[in-house]
Protein backbone atom coordinates (compact mmCIF):
# COMPACT_ATOMS: atom_id res chain seq x y z
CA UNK A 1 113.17 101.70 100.77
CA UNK A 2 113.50 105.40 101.04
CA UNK A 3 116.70 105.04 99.38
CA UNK A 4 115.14 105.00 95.85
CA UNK A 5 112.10 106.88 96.22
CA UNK A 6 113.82 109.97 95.20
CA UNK A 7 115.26 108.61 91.63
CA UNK A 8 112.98 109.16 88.91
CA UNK A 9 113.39 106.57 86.68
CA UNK A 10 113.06 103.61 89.61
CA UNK A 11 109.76 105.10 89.87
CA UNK A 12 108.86 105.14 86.12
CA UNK A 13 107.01 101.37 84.71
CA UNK A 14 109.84 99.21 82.78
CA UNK A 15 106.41 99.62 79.73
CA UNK A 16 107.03 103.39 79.82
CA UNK A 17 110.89 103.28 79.90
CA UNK A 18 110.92 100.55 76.79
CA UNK A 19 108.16 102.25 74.70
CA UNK A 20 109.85 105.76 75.33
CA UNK A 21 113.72 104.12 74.55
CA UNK A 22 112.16 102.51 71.49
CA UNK A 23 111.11 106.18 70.57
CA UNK A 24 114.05 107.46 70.41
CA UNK A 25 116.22 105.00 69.17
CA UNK A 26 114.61 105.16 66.11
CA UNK A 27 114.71 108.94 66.00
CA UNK A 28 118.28 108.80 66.51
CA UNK A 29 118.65 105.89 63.80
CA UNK A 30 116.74 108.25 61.17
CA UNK A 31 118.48 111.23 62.04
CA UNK A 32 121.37 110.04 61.97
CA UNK A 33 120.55 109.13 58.52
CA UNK A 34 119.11 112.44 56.87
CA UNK A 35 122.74 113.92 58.24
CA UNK A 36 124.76 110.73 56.89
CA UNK A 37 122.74 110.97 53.86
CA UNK A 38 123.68 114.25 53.28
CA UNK A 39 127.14 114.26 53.76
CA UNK A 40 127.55 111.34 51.89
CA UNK A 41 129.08 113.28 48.68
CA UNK A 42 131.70 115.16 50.63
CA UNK A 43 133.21 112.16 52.72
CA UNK A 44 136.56 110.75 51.18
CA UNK A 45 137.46 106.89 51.72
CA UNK A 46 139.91 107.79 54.78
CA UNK A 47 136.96 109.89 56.29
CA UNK A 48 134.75 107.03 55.88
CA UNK A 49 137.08 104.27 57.41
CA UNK A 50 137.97 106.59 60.40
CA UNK A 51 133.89 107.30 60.91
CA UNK A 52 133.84 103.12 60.97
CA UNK A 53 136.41 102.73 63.65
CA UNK A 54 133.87 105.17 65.44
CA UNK A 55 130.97 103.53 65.17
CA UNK A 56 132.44 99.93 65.93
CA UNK A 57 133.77 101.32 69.28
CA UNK A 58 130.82 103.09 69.93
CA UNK A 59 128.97 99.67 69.47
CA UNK A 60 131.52 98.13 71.64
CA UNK A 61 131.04 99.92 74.28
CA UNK A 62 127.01 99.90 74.36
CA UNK A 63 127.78 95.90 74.45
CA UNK A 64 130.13 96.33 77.28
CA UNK A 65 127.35 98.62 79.00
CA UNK A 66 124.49 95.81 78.23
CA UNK A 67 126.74 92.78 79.58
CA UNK A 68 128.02 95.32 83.02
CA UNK A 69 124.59 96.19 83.56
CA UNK A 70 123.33 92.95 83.10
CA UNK A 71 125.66 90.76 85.28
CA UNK A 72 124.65 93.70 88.27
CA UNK A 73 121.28 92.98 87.79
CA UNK A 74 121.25 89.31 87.58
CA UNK A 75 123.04 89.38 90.67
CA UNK A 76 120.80 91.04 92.55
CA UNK A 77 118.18 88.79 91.40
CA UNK A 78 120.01 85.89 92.41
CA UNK A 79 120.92 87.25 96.02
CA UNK A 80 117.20 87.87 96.08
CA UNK A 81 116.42 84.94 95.41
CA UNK A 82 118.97 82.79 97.68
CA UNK A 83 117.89 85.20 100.29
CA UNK A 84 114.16 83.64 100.51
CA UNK A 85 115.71 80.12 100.68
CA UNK A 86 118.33 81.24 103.49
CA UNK A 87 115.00 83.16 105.27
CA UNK A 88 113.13 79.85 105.06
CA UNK A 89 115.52 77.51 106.19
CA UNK A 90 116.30 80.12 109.15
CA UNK A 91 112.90 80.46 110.23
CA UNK A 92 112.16 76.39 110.22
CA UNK A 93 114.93 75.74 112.03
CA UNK A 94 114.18 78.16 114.77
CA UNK A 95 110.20 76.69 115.04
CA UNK A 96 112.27 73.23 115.08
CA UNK A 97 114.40 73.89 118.34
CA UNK A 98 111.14 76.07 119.47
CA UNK A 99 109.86 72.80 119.81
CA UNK A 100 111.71 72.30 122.45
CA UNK A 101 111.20 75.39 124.62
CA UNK A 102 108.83 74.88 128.25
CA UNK A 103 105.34 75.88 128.15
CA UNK A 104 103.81 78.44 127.46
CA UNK A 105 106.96 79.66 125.34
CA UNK A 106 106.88 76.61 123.06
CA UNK A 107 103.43 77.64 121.43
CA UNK A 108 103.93 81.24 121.57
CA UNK A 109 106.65 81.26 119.62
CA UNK A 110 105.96 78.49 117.37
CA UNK A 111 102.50 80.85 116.76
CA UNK A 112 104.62 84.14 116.47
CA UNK A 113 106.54 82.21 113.77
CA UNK A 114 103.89 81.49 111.70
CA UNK A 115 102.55 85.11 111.98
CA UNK A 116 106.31 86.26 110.83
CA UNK A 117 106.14 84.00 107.94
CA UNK A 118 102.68 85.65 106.34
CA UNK A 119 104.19 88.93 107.26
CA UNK A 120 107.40 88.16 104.93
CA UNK A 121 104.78 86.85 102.05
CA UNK A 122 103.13 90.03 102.51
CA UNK A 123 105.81 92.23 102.56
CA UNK A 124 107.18 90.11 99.10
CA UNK A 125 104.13 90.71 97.42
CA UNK A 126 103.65 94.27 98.06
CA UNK A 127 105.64 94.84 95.13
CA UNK A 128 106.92 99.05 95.33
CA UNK A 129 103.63 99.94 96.88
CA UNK A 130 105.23 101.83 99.60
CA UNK A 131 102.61 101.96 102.26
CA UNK A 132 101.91 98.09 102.15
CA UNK A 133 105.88 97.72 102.08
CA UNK A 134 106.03 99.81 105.40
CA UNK A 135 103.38 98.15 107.08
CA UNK A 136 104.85 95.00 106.32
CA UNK A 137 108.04 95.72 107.41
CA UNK A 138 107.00 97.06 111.19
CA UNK A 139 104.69 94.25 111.13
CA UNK A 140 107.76 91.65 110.45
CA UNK A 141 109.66 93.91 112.97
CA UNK A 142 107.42 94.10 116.26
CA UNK A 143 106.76 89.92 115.51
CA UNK A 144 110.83 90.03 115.99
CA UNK A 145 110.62 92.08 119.31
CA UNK A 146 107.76 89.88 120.54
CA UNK A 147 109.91 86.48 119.72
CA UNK A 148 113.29 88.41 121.11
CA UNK A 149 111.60 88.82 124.16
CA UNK A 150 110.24 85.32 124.68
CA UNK A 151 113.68 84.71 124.04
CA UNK A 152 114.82 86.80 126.56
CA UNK A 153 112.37 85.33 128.86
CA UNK A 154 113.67 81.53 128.11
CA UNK A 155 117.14 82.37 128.76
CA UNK A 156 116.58 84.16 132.09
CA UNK A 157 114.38 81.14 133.52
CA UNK A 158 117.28 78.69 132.48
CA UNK A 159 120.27 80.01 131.15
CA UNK A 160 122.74 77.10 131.23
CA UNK A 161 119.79 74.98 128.91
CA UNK A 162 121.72 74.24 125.66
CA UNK A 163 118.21 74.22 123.78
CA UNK A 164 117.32 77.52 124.66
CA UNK A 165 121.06 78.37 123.44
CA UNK A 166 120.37 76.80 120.04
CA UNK A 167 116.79 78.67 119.54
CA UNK A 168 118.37 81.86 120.34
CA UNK A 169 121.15 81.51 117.92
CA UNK A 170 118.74 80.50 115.05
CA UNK A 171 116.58 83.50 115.87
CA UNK A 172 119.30 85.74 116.02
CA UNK A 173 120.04 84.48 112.19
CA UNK A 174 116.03 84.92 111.67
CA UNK A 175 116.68 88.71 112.47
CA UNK A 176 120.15 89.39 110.58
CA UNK A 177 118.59 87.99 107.49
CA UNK A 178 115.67 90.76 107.81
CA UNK A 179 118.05 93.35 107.69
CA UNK A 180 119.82 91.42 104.63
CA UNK A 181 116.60 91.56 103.20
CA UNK A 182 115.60 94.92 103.11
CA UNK A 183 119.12 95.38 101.87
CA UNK A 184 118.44 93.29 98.77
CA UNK A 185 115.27 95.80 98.61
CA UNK A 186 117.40 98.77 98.19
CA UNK A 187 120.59 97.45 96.63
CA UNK A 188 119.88 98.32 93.21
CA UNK A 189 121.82 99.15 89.56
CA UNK A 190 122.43 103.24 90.14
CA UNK A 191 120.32 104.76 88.23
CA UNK A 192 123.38 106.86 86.43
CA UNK A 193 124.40 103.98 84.98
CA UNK A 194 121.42 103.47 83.54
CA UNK A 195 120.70 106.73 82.18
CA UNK A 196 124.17 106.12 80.41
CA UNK A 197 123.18 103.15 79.04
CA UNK A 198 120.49 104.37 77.50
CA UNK A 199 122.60 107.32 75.82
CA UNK A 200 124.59 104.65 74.59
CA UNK A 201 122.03 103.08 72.79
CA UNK A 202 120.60 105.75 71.51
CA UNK A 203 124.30 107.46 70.17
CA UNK A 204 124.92 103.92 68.77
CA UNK A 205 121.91 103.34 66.42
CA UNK A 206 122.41 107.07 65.45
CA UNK A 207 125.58 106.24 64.23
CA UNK A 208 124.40 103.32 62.73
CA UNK A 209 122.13 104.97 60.63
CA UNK A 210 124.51 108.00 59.66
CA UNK A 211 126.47 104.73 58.45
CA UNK A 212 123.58 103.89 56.69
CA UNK A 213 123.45 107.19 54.90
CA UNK A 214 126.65 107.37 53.71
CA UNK A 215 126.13 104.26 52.07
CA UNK A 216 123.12 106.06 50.07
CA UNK A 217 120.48 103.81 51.52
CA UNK A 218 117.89 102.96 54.07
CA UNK A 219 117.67 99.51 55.72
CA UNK A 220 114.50 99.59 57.43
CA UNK A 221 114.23 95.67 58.37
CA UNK A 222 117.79 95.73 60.20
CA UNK A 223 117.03 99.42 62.48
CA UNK A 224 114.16 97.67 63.37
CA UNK A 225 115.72 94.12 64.30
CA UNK A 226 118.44 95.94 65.92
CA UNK A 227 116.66 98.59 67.75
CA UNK A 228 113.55 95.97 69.23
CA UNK A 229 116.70 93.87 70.10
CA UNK A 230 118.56 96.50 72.13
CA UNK A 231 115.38 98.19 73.43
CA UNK A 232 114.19 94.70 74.94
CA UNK A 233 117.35 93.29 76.55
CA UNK A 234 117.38 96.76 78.20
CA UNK A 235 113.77 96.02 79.13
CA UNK A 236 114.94 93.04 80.59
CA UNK A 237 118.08 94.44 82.69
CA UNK A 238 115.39 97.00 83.92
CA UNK A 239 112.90 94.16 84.64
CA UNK A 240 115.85 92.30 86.81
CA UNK A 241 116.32 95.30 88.61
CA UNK A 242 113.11 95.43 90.22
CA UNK A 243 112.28 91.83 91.17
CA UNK A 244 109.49 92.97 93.30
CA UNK A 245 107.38 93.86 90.02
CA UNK A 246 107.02 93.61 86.24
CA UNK A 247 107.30 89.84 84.70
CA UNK A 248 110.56 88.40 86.60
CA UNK A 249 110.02 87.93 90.34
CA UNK A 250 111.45 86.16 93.02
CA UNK A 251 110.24 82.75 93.70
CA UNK A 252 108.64 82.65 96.68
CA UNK A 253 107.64 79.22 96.97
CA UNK A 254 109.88 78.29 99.40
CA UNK A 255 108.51 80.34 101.78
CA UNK A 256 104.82 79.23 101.03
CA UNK A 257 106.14 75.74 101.52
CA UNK A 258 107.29 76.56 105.32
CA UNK A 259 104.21 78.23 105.47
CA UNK A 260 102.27 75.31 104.83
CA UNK A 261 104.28 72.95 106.68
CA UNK A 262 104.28 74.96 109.97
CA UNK A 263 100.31 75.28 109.86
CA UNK A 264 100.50 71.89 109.88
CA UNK A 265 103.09 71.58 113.13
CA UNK A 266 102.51 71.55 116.22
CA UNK A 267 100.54 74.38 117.99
């Protein structure tokens, strides 16, 4: 999580960053046509279908940026969101087998389970505040030490038990999926790519507009289609990005599911 505190713009709210972009899109789109507007007398036909060619690659690329950035966000949504499914099934498995651990381990770990699961609910809805994210996490990670050790304890008190065997390997997957998931947490689009896709947009609706001057005319109705359409599908890669706020988030119903069906297990 310290990974991103230190870039800027993963700090700034997706509202700011779309209201801002919106800004100066349309700055760039009028510019760009006061200077096409002016040099629309001394551009010559082959000037003008060269200064196409520009723009349409120009426009190219932004769409290459958009779909790039897009398909690295989405995928980090969707690893985020497969992660809470692989979490759950992990962590009901492992109270499962717990089931069949001697007494007193059976009910202290089934207990510490259920502890670990409001800890992960916690820690999922604590969005980018970074103090509830921290106490979350060394919550979730001392409920790990305190099952590793009951572990520990089962093992040494019958180590050939294929049982015990079985609950250890499940909570060993409990605890590599922790670390996956503070992965997930930090694994996010680079923030230079970002930064160029927002030059892009901005150098591509100034060129639109210079286009727009040559031609002698403003078309208010299309810079404004065009620039709420790039402005919000950027508000949406942005939005991907950070599952843990702003309107898309990760499901988390699977976990509230285990959560409910292990407070209804056996204690």
């Amino acid at each position: 999580m310290g990974a991103v505190s230190g870039e800027l713009l993963f700090n700034v709210k997706e509202w700011i960053i779309f209201v801002i972009l919106l800004g100066l899109i349309l700055l760039a789109t009028e510019v760009g046509f006061q200077i096409g507007y002016r040099m629309r007398s001394t551009i010559d036909d082959p000037l003008r279908s060269e200064y196409n060619t520009i723009q349409g690659a120009v426009l190219g690329l932004l769409a290459l940026l958009l779909g790039f950035t897009f398909a690295m966000s989405i995928s980090r949504y969707e690893s985020g969101k497969y992660l809470v499914i692989d979490e759950s099934n992990a962590i009901g498995t492992t109270f499962l087998r717990a089931q069949f651990l001697p007494d007193p381990y059976r009910n202290e770990v089934s207990n510490l389970l259920r502890r670990y699961v409001d800890t992960l609910l916690r820690f999922y809805g604590s969005g980018i505040d970074p103090e509830k994210l921290h106490e979350a996490n060394d919550e979730a990670e001392r409920i790990q030490n305190e099952l590793w050790s009951r572990a520990v304890a089962v093992g040494e008190r019958d180590p050939r038990a294929v049982t015990t065997g079985l609950f250890i390997q499940s909570l060993n997957e409990v605890i590599d999926l922790h670390a996956k998931r503070l992965w997930v947490k930090e694994n996010h689009v680079p923030e230079i790519i970002f930064i160029l896709l927002y030059g892009a947009a901005i150098v591509s609706m100034g060129l639109v507009g210079s286009g727009w001057g040559l031609g002698g005319r403003r078309n208010l109705m299309s810079t404004v289609a065009a620039t709420l359409l790039i402005a919000s599908v950027i508000l949406v890669i942005v939005d991907l990005d950070r599952p843990g706020r702003g309107l898309i988030k990760v499901n988390q119903q699977s976990l509230i599911r285990l959560r409910d069906s292990l407070n209804r297990g056996v204690r």
